[in-house]
PDB file of N, CA and C in Angstrom:
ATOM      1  N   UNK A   1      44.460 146.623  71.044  1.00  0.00           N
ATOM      2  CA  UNK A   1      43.101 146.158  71.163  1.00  0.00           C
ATOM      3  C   UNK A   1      42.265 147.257  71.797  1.00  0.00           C
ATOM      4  N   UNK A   2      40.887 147.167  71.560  1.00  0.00           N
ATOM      5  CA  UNK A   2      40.099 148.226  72.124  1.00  0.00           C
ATOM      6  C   UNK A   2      39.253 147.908  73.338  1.00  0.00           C
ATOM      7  N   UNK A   3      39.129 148.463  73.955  1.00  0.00           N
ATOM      8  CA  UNK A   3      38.263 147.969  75.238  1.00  0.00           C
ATOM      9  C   UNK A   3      37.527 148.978  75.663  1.00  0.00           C
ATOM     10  N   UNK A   4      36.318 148.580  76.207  1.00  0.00           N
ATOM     11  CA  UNK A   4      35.101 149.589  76.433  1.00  0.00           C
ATOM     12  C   UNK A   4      35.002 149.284  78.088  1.00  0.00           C
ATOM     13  N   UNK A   5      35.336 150.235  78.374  1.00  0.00           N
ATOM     14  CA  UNK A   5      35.730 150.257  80.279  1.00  0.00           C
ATOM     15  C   UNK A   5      34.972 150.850  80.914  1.00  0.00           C
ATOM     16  N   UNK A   6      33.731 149.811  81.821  1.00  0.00           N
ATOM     17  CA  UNK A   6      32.541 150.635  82.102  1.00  0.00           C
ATOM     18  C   UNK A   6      33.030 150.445  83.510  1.00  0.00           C
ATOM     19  N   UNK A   7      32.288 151.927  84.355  1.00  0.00           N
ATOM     20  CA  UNK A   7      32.918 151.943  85.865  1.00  0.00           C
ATOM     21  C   UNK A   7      31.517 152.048  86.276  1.00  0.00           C
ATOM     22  N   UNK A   8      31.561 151.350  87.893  1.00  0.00           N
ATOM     23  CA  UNK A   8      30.588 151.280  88.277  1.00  0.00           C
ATOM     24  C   UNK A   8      30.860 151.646  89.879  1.00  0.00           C
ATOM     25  N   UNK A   9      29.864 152.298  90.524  1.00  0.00           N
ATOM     26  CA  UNK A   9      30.332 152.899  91.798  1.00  0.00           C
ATOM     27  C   UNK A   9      30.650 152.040  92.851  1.00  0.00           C
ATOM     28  N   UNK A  10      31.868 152.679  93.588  1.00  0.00           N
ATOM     29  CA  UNK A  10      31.766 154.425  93.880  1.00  0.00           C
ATOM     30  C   UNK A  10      32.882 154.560  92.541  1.00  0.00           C
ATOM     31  N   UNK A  11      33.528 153.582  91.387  1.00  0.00           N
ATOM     32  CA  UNK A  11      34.568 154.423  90.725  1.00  0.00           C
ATOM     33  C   UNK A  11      34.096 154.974  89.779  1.00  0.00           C
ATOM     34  N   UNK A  12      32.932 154.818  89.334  1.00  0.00           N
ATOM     35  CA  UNK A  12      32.539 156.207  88.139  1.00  0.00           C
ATOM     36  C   UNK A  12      32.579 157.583  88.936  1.00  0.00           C
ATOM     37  N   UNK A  13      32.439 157.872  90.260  1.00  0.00           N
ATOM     38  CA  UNK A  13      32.216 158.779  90.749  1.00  0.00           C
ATOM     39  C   UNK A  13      33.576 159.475  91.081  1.00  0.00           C
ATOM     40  N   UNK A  14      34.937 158.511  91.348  1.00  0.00           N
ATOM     41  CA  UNK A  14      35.844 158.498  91.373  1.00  0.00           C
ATOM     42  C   UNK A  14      36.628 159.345  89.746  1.00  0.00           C
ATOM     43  N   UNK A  15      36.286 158.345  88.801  1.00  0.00           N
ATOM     44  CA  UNK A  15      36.891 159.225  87.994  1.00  0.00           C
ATOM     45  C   UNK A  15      36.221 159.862  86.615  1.00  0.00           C
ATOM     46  N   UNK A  16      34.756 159.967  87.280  1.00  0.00           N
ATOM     47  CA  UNK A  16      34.408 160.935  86.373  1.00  0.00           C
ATOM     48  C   UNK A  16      33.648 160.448  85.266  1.00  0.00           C
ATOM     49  N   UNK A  17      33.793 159.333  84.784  1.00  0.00           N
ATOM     50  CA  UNK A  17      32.891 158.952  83.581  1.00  0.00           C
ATOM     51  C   UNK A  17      32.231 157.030  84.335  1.00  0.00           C
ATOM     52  N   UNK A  18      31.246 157.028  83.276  1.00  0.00           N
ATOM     53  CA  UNK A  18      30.540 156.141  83.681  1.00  0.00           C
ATOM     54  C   UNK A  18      31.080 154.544  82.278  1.00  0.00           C
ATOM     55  N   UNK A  19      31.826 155.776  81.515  1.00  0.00           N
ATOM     56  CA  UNK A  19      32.305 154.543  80.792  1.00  0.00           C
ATOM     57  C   UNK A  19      33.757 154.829  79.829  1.00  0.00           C
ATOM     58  N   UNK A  20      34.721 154.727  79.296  1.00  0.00           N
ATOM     59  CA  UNK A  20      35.687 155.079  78.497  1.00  0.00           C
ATOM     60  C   UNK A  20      36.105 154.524  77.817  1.00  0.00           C
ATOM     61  N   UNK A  21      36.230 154.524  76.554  1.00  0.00           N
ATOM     62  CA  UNK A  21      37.115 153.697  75.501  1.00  0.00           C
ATOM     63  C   UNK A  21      38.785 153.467  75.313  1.00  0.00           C
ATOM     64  N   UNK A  22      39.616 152.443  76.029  1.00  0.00           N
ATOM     65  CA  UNK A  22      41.088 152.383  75.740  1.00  0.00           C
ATOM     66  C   UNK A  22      41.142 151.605  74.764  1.00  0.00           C
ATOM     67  N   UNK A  23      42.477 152.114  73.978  1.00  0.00           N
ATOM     68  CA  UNK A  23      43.264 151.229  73.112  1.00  0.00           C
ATOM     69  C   UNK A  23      44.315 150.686  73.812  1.00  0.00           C
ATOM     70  N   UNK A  24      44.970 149.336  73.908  1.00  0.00           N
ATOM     71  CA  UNK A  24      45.638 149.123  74.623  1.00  0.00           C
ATOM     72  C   UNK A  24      46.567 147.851  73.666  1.00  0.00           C
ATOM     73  N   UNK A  25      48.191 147.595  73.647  1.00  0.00           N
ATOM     74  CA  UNK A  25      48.646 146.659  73.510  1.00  0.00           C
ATOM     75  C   UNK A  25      47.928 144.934  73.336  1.00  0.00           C
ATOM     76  N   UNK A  26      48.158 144.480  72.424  1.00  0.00           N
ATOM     77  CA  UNK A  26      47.111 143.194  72.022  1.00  0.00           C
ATOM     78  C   UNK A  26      48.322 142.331  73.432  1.00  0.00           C
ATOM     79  N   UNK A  27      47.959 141.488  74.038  1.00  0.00           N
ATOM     80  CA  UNK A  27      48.325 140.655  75.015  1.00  0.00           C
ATOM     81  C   UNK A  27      48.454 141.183  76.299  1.00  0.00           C
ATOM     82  N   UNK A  28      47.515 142.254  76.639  1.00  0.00           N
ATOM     83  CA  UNK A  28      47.448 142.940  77.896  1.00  0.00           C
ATOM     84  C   UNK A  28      47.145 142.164  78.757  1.00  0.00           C
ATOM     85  N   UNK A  29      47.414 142.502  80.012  1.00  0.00           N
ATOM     86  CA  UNK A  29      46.948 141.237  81.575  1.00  0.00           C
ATOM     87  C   UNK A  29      46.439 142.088  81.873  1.00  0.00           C
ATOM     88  N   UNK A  30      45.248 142.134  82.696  1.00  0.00           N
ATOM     89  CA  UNK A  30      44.294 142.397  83.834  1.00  0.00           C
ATOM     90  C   UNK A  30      45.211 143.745  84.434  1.00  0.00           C
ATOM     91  N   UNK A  31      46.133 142.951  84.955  1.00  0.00           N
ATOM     92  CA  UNK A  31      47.672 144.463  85.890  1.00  0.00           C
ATOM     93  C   UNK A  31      48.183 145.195  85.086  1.00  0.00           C
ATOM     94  N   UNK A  32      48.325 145.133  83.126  1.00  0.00           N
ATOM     95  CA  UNK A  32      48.240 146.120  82.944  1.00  0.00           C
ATOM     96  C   UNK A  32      47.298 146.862  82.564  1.00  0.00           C
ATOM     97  N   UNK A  33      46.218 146.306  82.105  1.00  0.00           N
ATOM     98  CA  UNK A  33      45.416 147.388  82.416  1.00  0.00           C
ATOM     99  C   UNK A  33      44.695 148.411  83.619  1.00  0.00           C
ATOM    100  N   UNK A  34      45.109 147.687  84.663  1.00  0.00           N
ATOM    101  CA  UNK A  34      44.822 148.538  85.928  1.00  0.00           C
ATOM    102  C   UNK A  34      45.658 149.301  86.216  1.00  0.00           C
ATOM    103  N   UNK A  35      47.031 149.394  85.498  1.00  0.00           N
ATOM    104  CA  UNK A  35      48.472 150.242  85.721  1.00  0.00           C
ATOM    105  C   UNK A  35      47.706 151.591  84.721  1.00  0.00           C
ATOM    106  N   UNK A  36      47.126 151.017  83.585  1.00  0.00           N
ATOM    107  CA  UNK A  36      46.853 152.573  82.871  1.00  0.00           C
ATOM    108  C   UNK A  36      45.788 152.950  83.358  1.00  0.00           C
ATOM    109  N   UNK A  37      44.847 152.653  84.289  1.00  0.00           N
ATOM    110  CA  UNK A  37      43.952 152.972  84.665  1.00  0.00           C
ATOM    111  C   UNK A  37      44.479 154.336  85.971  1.00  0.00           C
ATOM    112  N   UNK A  38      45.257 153.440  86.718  1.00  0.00           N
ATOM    113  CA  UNK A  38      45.575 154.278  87.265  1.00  0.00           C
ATOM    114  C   UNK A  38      46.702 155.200  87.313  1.00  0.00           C
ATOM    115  N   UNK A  39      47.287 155.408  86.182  1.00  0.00           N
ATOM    116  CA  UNK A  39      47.962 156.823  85.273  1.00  0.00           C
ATOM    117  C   UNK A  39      47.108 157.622  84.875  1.00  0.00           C
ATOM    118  N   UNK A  40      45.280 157.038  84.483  1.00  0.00           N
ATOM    119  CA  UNK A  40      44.851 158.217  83.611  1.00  0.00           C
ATOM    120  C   UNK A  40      43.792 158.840  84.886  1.00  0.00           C
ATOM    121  N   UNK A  41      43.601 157.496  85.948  1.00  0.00           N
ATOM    122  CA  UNK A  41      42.788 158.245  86.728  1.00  0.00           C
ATOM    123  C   UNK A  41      43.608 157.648  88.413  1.00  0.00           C
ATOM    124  N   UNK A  42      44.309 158.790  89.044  1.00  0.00           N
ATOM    125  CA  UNK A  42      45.024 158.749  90.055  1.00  0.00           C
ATOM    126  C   UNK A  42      44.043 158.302  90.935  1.00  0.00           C
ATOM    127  N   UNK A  43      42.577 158.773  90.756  1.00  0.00           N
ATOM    128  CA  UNK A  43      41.939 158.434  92.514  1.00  0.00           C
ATOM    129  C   UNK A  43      41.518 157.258  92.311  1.00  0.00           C
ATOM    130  N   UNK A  44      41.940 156.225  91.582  1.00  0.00           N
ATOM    131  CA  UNK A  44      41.994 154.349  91.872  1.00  0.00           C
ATOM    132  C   UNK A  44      42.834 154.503  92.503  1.00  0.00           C
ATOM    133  N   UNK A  45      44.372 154.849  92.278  1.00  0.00           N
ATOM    134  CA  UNK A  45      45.381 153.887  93.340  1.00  0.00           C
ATOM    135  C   UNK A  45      45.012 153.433  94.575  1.00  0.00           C
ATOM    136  N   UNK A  46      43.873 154.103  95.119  1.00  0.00           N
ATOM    137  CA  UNK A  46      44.341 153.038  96.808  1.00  0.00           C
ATOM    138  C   UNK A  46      43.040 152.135  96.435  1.00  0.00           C
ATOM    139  N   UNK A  47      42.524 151.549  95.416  1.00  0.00           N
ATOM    140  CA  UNK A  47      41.465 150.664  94.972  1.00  0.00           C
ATOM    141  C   UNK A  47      41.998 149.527  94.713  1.00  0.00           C
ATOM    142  N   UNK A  48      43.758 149.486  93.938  1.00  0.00           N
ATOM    143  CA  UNK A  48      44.707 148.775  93.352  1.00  0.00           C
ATOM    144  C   UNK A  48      45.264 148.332  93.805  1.00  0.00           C
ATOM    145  N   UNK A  49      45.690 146.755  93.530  1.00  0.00           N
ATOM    146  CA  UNK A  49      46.977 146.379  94.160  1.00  0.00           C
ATOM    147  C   UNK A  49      47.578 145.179  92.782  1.00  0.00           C
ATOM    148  N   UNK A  50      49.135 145.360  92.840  1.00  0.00           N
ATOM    149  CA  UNK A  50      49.274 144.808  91.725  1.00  0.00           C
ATOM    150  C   UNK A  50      49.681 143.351  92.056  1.00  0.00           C
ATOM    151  N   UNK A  51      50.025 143.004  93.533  1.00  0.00           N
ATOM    152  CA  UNK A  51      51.107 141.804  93.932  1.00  0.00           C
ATOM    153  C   UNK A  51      50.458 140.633  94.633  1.00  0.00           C
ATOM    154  N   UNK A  52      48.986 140.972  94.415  1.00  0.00           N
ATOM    155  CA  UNK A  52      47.921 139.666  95.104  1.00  0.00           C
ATOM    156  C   UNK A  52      46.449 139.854  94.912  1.00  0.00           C
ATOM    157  N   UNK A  53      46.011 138.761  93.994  1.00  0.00           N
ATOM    158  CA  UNK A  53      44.789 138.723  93.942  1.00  0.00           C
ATOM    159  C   UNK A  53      43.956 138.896  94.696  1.00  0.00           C
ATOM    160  N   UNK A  54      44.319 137.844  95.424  1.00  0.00           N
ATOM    161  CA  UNK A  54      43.727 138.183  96.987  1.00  0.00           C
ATOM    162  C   UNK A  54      42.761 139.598  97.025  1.00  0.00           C
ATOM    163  N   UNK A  55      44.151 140.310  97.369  1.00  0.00           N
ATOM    164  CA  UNK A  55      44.212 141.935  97.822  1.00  0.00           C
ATOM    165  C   UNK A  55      43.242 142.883  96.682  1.00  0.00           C
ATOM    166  N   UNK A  56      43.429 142.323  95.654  1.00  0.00           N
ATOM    167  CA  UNK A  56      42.780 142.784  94.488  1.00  0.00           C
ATOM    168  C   UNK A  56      41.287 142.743  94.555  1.00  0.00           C
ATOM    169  N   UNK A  57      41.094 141.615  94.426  1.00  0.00           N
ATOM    170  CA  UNK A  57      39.162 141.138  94.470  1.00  0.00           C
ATOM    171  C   UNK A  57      38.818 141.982  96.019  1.00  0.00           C
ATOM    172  N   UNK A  58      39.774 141.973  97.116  1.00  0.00           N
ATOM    173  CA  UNK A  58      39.249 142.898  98.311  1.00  0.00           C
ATOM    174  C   UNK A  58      38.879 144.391  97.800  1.00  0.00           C
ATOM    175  N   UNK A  59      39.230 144.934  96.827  1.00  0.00           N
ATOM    176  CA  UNK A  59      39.520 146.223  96.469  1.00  0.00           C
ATOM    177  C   UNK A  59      38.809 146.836  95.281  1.00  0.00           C
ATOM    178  N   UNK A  60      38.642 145.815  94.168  1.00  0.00           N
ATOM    179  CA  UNK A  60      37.999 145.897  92.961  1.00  0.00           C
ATOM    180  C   UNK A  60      38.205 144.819  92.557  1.00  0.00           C
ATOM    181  N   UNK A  61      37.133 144.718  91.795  1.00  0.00           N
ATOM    182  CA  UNK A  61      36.463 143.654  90.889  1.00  0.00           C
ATOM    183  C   UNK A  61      36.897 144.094  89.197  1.00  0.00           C
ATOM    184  N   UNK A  62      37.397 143.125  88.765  1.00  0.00           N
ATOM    185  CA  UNK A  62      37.605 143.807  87.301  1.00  0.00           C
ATOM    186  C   UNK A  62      36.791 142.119  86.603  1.00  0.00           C
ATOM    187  N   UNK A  63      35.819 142.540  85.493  1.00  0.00           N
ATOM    188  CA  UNK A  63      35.091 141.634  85.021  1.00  0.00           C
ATOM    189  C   UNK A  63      35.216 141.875  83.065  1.00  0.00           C
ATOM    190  N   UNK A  64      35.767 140.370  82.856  1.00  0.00           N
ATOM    191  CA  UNK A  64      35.182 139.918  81.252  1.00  0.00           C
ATOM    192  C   UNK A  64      34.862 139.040  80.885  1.00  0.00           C
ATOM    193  N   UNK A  65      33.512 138.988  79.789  1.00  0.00           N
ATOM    194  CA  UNK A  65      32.242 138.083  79.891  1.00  0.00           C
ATOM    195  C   UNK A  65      32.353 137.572  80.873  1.00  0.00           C
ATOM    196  N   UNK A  66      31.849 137.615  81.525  1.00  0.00           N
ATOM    197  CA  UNK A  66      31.064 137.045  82.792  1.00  0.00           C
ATOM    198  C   UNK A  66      32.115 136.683  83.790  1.00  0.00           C
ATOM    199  N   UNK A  67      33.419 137.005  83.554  1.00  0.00           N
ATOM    200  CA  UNK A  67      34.149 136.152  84.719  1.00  0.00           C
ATOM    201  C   UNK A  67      35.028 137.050  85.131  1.00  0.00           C
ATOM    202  N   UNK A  68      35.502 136.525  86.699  1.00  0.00           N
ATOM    203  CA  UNK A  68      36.278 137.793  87.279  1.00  0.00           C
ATOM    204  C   UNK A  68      37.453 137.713  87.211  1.00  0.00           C
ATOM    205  N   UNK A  69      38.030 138.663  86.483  1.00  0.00           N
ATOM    206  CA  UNK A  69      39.780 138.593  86.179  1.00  0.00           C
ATOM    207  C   UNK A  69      40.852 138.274  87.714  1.00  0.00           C
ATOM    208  N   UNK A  70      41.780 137.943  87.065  1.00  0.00           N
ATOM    209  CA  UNK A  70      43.181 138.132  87.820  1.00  0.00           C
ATOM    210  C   UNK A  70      43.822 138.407  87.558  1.00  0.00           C
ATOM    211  N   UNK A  71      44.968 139.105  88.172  1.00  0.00           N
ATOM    212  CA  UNK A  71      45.788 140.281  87.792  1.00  0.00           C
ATOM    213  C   UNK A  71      46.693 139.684  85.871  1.00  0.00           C
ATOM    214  N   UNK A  72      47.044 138.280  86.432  1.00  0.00           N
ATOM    215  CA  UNK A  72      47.907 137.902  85.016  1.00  0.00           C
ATOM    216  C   UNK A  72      46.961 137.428  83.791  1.00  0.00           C
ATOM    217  N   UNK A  73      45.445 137.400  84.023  1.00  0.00           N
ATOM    218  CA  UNK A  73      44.950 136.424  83.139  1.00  0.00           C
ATOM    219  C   UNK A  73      44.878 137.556  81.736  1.00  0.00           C
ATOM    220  N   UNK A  74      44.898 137.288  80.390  1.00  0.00           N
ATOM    221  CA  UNK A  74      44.834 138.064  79.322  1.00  0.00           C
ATOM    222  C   UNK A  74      43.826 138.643  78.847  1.00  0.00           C
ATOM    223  N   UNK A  75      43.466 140.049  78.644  1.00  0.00           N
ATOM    224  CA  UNK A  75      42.470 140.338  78.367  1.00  0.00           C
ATOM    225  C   UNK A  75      41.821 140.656  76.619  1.00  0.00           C
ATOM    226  N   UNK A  76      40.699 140.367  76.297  1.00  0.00           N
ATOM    227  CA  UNK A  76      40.802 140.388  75.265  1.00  0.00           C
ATOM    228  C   UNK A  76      39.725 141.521  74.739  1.00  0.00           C
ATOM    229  N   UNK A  77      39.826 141.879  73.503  1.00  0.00           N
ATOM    230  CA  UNK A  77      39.277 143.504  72.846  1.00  0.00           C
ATOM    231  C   UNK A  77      37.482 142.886  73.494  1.00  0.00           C
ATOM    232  N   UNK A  78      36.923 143.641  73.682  1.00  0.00           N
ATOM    233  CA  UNK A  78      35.361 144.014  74.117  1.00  0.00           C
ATOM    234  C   UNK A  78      34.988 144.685  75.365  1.00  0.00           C
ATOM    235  N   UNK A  79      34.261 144.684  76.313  1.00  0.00           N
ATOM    236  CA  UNK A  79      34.122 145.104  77.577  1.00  0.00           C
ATOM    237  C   UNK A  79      34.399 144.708  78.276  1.00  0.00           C
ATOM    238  N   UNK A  80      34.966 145.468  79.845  1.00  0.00           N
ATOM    239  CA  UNK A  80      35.075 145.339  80.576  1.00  0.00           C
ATOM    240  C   UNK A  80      34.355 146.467  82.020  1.00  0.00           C
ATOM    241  N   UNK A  81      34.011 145.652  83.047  1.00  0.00           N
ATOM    242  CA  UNK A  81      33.510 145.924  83.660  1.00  0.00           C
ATOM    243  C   UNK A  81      34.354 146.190  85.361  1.00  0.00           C
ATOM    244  N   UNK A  82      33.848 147.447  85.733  1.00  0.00           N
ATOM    245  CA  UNK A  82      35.076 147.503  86.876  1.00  0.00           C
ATOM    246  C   UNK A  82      34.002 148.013  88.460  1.00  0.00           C
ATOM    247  N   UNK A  83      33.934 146.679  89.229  1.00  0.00           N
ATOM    248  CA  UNK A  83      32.493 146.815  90.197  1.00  0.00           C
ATOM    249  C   UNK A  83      33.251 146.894  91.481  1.00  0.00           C
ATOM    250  N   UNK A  84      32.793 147.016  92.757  1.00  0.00           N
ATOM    251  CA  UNK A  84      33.067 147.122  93.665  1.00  0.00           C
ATOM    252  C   UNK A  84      32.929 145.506  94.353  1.00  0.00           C
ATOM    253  N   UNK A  85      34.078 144.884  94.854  1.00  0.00           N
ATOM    254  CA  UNK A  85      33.316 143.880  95.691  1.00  0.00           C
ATOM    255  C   UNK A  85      32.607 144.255  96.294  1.00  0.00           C
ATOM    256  N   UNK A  86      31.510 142.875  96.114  1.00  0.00           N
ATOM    257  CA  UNK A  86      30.562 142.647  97.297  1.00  0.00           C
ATOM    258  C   UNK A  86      30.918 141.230  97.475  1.00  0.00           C
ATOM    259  N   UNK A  87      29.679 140.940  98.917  1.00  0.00           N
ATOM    260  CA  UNK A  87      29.888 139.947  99.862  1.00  0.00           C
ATOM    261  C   UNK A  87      28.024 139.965  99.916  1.00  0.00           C
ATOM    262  N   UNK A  88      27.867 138.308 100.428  1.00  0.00           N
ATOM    263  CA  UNK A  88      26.335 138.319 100.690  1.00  0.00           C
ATOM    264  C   UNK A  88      26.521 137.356 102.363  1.00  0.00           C
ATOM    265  N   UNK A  89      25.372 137.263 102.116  1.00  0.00           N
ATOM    266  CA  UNK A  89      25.092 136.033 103.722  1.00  0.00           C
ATOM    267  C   UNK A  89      23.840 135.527 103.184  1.00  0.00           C
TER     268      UNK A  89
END
């Protein structure tokens, strides 16, 4: 499947592009695509965590249509969006 992987800061700044096109295995999860993410771009790993959501949404935000992934949920061919948590009051 194809996916259009837009980064948004600080990780565009991190790895360099503001957006990239993967091909990836049709029944990918959320964790693997953050596993090739961070093979093609090393300065995510300390953004990543693969063993708790939790820990995950603390670290990065990974978004499709409109909703915020979890590490097992399936992702499907179109965009994805990769933001920094935030927090409001």
């Amino acid at each position: 499947m194809r996916l259009l992987i837009r980064y948004f800061q600080p990780y565009d700044q991190l790895v360099g592009l503001k957006e990239e096109v993967l091909e990836i295995p049709d029944g990918s999860t959320t964790r693997d695509l953050l596993r090739i993410l961070v093979d093609r771009h090393p300065s995510l790993a300390e953004y990543v965590s693969f063993d708790s959501d939790e820990r995950q949404m603390l670290r990065m935000v990974v978004v499709q249509r409109d909703e915020f992934l979890r590490l097992g949920d399936k992702l499907v061919e179109g965009e994805v969006l990769i933001l920094a948590p935030i927090s409001g009051g």
